[in-house]
Protein backbone atom coordinates (compact mmCIF):
# COMPACT_ATOMS: atom_id res chain seq x y z
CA UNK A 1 66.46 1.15 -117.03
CA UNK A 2 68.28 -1.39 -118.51
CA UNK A 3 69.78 -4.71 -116.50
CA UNK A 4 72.71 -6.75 -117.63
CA UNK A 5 73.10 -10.31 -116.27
CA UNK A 6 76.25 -12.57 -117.12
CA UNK A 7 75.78 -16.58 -117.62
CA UNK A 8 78.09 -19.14 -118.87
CA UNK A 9 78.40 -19.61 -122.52
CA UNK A 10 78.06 -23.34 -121.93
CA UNK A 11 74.29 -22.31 -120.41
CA UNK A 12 73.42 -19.56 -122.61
CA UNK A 13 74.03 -22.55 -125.91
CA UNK A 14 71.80 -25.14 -123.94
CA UNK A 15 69.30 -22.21 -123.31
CA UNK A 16 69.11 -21.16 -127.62
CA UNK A 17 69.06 -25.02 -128.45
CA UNK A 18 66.20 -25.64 -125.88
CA UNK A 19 64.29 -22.32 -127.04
CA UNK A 20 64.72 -23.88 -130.77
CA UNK A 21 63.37 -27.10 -130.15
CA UNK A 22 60.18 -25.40 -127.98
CA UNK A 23 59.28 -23.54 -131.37
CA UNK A 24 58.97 -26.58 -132.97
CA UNK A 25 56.49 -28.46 -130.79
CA UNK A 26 52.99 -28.77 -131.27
CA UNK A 27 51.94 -26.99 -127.97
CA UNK A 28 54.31 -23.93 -128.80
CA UNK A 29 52.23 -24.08 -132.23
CA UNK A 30 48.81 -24.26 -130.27
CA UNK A 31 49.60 -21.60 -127.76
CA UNK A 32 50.73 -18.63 -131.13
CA UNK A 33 46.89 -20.44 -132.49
CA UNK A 34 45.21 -19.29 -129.38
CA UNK A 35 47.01 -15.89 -129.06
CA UNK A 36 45.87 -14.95 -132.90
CA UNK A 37 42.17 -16.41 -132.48
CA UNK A 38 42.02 -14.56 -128.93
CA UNK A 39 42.54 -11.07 -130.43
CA UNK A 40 39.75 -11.67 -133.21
CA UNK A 41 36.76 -11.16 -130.81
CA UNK A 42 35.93 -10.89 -126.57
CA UNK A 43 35.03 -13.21 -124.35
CA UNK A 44 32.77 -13.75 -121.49
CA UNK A 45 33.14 -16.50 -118.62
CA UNK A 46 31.01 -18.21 -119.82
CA UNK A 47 32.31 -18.93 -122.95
CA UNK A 48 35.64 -20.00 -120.78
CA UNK A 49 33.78 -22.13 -118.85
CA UNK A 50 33.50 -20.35 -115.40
């Protein structure tokens, strides 16, 4: 099931232009880095520290 919500144009614009300038940070960059390296192999808690 599909759900349709309505927001202002004015906040759906500042929404896109803040989505555009998150791809573009280093973080965004490092966190699409981690996803790719995390489905290479498995890890144990110990290798994440716990």
């Amino acid at each position: 099931m599909t759900e349709t919500i309505t927001i202002p144009k004015q906040e759906y614009e500042q929404m896109k232009t803040e989505l555009k300038v998150l791809r573009h940070t280093k973080l965004y960059e490092r966190l699409l880095q981690f996803e790719e390296n995390i489905l290479k192999a498995k890890f144990t808690r110990s290798d994440l520290g716990f």
